[in-house]
C-alpha atoms as a PDB file:
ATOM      1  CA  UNK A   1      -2.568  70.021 -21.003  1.00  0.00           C
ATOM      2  CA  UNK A   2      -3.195  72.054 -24.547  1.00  0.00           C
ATOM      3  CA  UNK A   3      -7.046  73.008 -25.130  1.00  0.00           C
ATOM      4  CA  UNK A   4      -8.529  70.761 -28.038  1.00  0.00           C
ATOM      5  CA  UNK A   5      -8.725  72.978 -31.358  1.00  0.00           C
ATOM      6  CA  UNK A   6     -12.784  72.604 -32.547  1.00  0.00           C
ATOM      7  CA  UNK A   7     -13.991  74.130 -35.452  1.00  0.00           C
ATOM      8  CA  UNK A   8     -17.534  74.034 -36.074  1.00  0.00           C
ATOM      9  CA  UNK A   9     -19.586  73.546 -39.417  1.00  0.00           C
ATOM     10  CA  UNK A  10     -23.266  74.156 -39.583  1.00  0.00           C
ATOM     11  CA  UNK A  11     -22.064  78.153 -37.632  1.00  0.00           C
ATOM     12  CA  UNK A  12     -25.139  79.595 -39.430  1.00  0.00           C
ATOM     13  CA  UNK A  13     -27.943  77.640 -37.974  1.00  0.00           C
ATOM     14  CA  UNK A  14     -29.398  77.508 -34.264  1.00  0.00           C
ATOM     15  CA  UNK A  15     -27.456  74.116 -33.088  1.00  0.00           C
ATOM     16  CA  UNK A  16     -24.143  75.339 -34.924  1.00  0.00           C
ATOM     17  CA  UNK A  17     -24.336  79.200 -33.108  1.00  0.00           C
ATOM     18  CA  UNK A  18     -24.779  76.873 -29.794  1.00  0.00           C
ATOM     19  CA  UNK A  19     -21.787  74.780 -30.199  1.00  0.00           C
ATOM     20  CA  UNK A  20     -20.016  77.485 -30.781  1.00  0.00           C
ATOM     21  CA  UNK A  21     -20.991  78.562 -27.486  1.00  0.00           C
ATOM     22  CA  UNK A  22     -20.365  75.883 -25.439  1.00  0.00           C
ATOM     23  CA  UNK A  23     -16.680  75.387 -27.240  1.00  0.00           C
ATOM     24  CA  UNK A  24     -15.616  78.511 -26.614  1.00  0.00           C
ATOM     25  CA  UNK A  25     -16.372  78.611 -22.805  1.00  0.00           C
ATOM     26  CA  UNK A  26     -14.718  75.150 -22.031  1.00  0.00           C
ATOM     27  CA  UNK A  27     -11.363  75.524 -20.136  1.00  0.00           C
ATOM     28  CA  UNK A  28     -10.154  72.132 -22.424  1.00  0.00           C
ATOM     29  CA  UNK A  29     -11.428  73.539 -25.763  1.00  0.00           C
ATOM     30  CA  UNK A  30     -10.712  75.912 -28.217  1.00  0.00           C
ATOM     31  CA  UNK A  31     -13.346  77.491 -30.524  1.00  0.00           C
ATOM     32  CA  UNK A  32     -10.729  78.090 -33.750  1.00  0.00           C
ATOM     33  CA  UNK A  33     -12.610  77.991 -36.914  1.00  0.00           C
ATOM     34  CA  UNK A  34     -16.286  78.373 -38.067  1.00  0.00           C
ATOM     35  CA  UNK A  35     -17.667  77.716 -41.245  1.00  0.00           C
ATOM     36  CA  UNK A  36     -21.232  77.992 -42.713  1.00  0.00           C
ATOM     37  CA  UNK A  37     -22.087  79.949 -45.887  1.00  0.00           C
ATOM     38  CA  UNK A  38     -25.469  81.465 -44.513  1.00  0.00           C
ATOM     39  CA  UNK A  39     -23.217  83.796 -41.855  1.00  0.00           C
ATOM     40  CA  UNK A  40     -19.758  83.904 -43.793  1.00  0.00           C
ATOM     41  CA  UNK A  41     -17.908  86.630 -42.511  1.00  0.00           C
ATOM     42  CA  UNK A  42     -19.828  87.326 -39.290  1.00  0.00           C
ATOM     43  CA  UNK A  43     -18.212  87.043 -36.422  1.00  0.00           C
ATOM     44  CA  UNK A  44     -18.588  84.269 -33.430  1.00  0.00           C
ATOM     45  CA  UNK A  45     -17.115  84.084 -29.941  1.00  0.00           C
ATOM     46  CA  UNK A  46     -13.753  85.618 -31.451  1.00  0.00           C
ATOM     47  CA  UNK A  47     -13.981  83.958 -35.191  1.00  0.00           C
ATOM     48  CA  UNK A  48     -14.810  84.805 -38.050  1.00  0.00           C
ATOM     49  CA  UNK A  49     -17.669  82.219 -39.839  1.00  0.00           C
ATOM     50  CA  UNK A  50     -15.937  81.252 -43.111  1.00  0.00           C
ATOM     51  CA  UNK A  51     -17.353  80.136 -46.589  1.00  0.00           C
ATOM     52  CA  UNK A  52     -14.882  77.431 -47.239  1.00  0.00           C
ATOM     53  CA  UNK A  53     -13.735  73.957 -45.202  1.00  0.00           C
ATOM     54  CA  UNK A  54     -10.170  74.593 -45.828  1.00  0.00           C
ATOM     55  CA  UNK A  55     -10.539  77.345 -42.853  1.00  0.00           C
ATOM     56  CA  UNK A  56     -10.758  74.172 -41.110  1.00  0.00           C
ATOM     57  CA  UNK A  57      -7.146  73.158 -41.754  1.00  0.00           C
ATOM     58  CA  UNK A  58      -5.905  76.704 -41.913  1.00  0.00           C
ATOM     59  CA  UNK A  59      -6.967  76.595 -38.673  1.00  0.00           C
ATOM     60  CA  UNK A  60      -5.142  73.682 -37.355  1.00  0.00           C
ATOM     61  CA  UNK A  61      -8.376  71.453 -36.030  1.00  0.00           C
ATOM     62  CA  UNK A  62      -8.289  68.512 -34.074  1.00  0.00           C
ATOM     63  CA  UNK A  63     -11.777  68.183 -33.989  1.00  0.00           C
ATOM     64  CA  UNK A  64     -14.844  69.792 -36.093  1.00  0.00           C
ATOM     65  CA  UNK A  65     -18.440  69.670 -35.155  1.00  0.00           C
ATOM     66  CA  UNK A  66     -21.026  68.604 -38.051  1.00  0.00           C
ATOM     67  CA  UNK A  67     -24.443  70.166 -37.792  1.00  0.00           C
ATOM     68  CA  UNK A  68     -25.820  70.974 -41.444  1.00  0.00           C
ATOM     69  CA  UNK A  69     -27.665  68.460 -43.461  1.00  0.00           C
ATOM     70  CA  UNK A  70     -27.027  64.652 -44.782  1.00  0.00           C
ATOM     71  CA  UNK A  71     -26.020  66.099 -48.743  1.00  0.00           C
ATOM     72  CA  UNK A  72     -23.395  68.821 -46.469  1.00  0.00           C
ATOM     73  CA  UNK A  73     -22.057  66.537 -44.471  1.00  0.00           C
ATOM     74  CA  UNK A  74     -21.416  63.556 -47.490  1.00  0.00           C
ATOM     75  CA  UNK A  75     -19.228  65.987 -48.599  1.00  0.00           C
ATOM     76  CA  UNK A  76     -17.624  67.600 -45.117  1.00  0.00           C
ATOM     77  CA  UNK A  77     -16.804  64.252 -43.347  1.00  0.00           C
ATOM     78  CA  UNK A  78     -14.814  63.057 -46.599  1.00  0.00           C
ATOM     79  CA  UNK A  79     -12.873  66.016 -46.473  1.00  0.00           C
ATOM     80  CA  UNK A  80     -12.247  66.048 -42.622  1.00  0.00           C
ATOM     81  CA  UNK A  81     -11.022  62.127 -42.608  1.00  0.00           C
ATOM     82  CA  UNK A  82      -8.855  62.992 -46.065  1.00  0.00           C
ATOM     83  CA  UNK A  83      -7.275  66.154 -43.549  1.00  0.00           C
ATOM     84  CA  UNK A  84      -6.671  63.233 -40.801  1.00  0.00           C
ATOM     85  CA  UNK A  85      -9.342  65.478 -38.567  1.00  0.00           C
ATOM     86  CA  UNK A  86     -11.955  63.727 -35.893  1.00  0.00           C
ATOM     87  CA  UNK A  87     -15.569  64.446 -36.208  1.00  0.00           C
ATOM     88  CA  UNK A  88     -18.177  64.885 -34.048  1.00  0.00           C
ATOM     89  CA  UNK A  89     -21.479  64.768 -35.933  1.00  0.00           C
ATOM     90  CA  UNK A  90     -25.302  65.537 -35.254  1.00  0.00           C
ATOM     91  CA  UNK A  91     -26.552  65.544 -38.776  1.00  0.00           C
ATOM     92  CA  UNK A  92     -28.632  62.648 -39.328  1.00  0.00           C
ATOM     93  CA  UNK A  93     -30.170  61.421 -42.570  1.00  0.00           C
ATOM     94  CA  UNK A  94     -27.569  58.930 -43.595  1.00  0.00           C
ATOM     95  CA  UNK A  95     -28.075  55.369 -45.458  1.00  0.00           C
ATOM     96  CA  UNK A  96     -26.273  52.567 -44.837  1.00  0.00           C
ATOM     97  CA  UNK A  97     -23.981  53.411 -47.636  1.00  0.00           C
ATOM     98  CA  UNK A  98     -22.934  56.572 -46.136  1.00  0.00           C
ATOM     99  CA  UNK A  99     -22.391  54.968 -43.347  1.00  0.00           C
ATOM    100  CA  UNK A 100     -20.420  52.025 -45.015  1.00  0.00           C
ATOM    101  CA  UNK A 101     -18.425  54.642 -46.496  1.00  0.00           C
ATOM    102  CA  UNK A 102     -17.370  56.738 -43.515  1.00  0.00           C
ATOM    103  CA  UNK A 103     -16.474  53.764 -41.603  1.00  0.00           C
ATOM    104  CA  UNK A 104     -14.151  52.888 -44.735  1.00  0.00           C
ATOM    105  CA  UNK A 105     -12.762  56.543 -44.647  1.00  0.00           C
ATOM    106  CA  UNK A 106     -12.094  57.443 -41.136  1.00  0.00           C
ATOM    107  CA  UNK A 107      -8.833  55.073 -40.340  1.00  0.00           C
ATOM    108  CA  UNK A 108      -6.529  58.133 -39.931  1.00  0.00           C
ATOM    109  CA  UNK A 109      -8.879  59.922 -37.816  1.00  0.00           C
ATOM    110  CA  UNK A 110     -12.361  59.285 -35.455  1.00  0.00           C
ATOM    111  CA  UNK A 111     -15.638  60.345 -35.869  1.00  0.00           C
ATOM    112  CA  UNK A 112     -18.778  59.976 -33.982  1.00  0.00           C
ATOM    113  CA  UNK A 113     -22.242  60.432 -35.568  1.00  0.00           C
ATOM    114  CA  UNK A 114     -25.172  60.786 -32.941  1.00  0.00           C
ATOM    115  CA  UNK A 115     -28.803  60.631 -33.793  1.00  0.00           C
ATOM    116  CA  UNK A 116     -28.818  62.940 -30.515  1.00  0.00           C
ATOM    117  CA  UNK A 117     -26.700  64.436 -28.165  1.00  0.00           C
ATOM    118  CA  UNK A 118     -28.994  64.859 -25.277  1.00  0.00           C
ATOM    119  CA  UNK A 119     -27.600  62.421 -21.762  1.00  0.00           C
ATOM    120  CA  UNK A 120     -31.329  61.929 -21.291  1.00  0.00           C
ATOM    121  CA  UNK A 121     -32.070  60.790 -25.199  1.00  0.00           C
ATOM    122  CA  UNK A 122     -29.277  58.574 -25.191  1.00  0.00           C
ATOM    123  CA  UNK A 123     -30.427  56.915 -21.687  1.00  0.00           C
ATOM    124  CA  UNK A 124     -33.985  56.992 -23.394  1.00  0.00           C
ATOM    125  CA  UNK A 125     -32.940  54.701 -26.046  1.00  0.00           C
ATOM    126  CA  UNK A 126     -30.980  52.917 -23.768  1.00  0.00           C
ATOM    127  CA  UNK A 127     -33.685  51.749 -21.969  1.00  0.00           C
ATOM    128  CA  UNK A 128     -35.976  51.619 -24.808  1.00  0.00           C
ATOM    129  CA  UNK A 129     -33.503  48.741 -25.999  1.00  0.00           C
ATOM    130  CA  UNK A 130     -33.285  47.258 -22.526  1.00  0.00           C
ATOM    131  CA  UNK A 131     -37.520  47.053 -22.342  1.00  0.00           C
ATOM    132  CA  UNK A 132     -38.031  45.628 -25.643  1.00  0.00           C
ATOM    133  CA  UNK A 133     -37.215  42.156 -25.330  1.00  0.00           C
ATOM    134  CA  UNK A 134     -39.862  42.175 -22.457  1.00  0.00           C
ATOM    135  CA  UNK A 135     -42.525  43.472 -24.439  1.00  0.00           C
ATOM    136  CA  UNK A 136     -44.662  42.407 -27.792  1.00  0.00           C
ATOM    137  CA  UNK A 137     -46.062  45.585 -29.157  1.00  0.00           C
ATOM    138  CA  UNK A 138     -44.350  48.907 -28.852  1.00  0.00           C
ATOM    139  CA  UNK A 139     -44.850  52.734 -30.345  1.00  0.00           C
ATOM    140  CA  UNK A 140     -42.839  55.607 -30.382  1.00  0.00           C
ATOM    141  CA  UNK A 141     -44.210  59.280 -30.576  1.00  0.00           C
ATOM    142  CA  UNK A 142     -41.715  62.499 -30.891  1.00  0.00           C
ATOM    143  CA  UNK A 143     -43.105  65.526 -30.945  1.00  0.00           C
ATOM    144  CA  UNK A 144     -41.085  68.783 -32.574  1.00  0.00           C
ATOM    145  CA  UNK A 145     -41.188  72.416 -33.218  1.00  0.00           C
ATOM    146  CA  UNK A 146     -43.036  73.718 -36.560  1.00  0.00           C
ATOM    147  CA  UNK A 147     -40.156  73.977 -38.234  1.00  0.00           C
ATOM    148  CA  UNK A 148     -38.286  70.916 -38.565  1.00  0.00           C
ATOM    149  CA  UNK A 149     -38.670  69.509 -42.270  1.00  0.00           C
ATOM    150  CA  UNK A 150     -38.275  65.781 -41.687  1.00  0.00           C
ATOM    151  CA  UNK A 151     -40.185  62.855 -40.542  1.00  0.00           C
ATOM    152  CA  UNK A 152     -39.969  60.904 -38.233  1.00  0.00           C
ATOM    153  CA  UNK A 153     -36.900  62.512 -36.181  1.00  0.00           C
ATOM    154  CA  UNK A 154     -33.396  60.635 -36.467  1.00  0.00           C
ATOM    155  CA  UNK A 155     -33.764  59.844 -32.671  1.00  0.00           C
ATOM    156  CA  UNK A 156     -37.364  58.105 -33.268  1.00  0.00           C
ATOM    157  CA  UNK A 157     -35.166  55.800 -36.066  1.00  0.00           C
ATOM    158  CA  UNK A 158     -32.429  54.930 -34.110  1.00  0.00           C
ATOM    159  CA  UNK A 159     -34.678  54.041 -31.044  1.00  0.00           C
ATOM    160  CA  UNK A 160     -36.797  51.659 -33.354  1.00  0.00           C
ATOM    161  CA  UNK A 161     -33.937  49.900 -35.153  1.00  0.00           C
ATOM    162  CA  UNK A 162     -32.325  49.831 -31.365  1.00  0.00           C
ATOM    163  CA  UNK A 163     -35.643  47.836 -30.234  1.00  0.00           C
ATOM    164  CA  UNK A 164     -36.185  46.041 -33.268  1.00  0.00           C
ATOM    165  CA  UNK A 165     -32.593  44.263 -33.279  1.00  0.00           C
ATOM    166  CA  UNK A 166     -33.075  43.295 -29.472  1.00  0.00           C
ATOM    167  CA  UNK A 167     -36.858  41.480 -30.125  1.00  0.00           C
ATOM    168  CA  UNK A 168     -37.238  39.406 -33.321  1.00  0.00           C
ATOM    169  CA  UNK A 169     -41.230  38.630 -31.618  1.00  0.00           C
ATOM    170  CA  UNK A 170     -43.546  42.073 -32.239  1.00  0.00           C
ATOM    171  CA  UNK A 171     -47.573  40.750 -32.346  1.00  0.00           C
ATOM    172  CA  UNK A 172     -48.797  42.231 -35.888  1.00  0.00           C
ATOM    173  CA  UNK A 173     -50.571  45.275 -35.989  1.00  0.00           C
ATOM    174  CA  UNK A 174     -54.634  44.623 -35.547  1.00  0.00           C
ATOM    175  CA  UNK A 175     -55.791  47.486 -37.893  1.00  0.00           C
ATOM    176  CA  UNK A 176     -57.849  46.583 -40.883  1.00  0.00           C
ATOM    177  CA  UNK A 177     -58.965  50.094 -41.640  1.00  0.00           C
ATOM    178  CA  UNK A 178     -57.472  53.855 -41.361  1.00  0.00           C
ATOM    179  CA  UNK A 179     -60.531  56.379 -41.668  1.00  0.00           C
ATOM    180  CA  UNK A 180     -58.220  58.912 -42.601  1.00  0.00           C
ATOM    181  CA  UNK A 181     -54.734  57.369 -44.086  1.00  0.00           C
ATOM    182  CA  UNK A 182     -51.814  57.442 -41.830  1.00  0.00           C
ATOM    183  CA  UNK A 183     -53.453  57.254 -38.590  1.00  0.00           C
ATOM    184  CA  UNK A 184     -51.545  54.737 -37.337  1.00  0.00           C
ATOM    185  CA  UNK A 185     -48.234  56.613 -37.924  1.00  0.00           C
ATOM    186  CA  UNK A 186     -45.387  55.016 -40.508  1.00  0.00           C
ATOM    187  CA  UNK A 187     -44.406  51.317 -40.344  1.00  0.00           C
ATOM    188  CA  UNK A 188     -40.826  51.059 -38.756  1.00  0.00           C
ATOM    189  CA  UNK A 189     -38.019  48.115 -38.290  1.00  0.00           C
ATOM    190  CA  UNK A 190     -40.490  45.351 -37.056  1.00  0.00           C
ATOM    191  CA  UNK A 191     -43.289  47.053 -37.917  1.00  0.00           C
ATOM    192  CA  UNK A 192     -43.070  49.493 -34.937  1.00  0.00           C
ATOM    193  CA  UNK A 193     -44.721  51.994 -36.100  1.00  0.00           C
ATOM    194  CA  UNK A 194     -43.722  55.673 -35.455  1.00  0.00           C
ATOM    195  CA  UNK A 195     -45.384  58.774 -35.213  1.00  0.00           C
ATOM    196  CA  UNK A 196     -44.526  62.228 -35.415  1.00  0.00           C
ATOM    197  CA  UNK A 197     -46.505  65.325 -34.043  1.00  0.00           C
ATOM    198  CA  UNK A 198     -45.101  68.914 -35.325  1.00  0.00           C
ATOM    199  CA  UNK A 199     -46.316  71.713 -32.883  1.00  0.00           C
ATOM    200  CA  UNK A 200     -45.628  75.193 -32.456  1.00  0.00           C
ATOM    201  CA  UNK A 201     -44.382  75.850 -28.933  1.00  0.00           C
ATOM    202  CA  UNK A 202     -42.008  72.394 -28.508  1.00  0.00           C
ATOM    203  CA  UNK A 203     -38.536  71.666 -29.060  1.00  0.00           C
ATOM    204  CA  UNK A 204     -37.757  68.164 -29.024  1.00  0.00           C
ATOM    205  CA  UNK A 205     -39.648  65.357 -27.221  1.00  0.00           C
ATOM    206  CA  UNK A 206     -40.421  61.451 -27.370  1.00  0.00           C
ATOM    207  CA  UNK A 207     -42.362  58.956 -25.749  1.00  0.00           C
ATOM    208  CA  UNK A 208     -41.521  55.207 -26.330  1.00  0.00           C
ATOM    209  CA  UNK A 209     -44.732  52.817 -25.566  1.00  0.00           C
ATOM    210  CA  UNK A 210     -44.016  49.474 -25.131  1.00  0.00           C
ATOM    211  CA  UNK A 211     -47.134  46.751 -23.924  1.00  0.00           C
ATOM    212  CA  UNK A 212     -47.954  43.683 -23.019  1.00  0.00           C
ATOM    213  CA  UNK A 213     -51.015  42.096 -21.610  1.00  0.00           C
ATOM    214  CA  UNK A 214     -52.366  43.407 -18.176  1.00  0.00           C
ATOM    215  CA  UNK A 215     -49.387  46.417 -18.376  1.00  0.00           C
ATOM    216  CA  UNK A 216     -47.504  49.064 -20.359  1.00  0.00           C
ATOM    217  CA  UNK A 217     -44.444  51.091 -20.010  1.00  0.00           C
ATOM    218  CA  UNK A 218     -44.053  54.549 -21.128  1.00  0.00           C
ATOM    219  CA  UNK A 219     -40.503  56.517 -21.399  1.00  0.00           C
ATOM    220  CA  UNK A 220     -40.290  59.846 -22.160  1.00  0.00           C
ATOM    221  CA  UNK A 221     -38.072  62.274 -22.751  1.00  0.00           C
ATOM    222  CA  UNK A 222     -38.119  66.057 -23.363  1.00  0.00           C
ATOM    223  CA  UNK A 223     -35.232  68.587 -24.769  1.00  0.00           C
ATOM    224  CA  UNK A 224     -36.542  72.191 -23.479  1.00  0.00           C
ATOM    225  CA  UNK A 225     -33.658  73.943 -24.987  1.00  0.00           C
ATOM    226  CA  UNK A 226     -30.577  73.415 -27.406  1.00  0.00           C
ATOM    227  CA  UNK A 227     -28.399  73.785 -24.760  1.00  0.00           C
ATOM    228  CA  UNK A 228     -29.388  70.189 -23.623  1.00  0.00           C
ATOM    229  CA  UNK A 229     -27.334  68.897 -26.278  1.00  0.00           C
ATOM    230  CA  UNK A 230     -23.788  70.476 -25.542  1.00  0.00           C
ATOM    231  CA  UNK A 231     -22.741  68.255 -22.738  1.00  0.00           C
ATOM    232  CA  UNK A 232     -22.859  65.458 -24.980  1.00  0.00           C
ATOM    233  CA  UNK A 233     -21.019  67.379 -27.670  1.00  0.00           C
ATOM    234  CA  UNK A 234     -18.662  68.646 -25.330  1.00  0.00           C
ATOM    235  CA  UNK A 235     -17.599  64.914 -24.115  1.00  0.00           C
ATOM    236  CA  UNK A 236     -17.625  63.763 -27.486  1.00  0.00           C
ATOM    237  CA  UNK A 237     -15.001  66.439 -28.578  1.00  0.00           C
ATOM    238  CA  UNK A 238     -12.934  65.828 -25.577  1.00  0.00           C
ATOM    239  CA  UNK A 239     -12.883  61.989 -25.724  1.00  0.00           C
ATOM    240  CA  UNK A 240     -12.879  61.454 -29.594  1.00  0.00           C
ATOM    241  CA  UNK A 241      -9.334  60.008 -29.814  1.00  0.00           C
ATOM    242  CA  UNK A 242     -10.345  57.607 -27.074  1.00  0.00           C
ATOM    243  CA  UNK A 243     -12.774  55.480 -29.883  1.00  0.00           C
ATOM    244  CA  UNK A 244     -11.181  55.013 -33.175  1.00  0.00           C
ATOM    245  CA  UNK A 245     -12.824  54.412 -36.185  1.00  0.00           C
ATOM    246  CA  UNK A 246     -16.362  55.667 -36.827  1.00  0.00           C
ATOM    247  CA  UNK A 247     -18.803  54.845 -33.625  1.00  0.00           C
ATOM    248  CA  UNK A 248     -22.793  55.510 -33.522  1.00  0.00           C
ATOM    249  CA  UNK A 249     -24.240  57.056 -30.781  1.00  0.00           C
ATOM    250  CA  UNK A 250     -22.801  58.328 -27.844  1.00  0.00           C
ATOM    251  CA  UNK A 251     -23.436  55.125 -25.563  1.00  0.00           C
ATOM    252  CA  UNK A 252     -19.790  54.293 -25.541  1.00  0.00           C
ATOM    253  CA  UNK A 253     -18.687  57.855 -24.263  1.00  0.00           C
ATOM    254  CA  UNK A 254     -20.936  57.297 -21.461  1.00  0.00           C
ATOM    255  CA  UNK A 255     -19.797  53.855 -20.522  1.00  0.00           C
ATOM    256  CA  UNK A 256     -23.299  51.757 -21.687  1.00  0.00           C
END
């Protein structure tokens, strides 16, 4: 069996440099382009980090890994589905437009866009989804390092529009009165609300609350390092072909 050709965009940042990584020491893939305009013309795990996405087709890629921003990628996963290439994507940020117009665009070729490639995130939300029905008030906290610029996290979304499509009956929430605004976090799908802590010394963590009366259930999960996520971006790559069309989340690569 041929290795997989994987390019990566995003090779600049922290999650890209990672991928690149991972891809290059799996027996089934092939690390064969880079591209991210940060580190153009450094060199990673044998390649050489271009400027341009047509390295990406020079290259001959079968699949290409998205980790840059929502405004990057509305113009990378175009471009990839126009080439006929699959995409496996962790940039999150999209509206429902974007997301109308990937599915429309990716009929050649895959792509999978994942709020987060973590086994244990995915099962997190899994469950989350499973508990809510049972419940009538739920919160999520996720917790981050100091520098991520957005809020809440693209995993703390997903998990509350996950929860709020399998329970239409949330009790409303009791406050009358925030001493200091925001203290009750942001008003989510169903009016779970969502809170985000940023913190110097964490990576990526989140704790899903759900209650009823006389008990609660908490489930947490923590990301201690970035190399957490490459399993999941690993199987995605490998199993892309197997799930046409454009598929959220990686529940369906694990079989839930």
């Amino acid at each position: 069996m041929s290795q997989i050709k994987v390019g990566v965009v995003g090779a600049g940042g922290r999650m890209g440099q990672t991928a690149c990584a991972a891809i290059a020491v799996d027996g089934d893939l092939e690390l064969v382009a880079a591209v991210g305009r940060s580190a153009a013309g450094e060199h990673i795990h044998g390649v050489t980090i271009a400027v341009e996405l047509r390295a990406l087709a020079d290259a001959g890629c079968d699949v290409v890994v998205d980790f840059t921003n929502a405004a990057a990628a509305r113009i990378t996963l175009p471009w990839l589905a126009m080439h006929g290439v699959h995409a496996v994507v962790g940039t999150t940020g999209f509206n429902e437009i974007d997301i109308a117009n990937f599915r429309s665009e990716f009929t050649g070729s895959n792509c999978v866009i994942a709020s987060n490639f973590a086994v244990s995130a995915v099962l997190m939300m899994h469950f989350a989804e499973l508990a809510a029905p049972y419940f009538d008030t739920a919160e999520i906290i996720e917790l981050h390092h100091d520098a991520k610029l957005d809020a809440p996290s693209g995993t703390a979304i997903s998990t509350a529009q996950r929860m709020a499509a399998a329970s239409d009956v949330w009790a409303p929430d009791p406050t009358q009165h925030e001493t200091y605004p925001g203290a009750r976090g942001g008003e989510g799908p169903a009016g779970i609300r969502l809170h985000s802590v940023r913190m110097r010394g964490m990576v990526a963590h989140q704790e899903v609350i759900l209650g009823a009366h006389g008990q609660t259930l908490t489930i947490r999960q923590d990301s201690y390092d970035r190399m957490c996520y490459m399993p999941g971006v690993v199987l995605a790559c490998k199993h892309i072909t197997e799930h046409p069309g454009l598929t959220l989340g990686l529940d369906k690569f694990l079989g839930i």
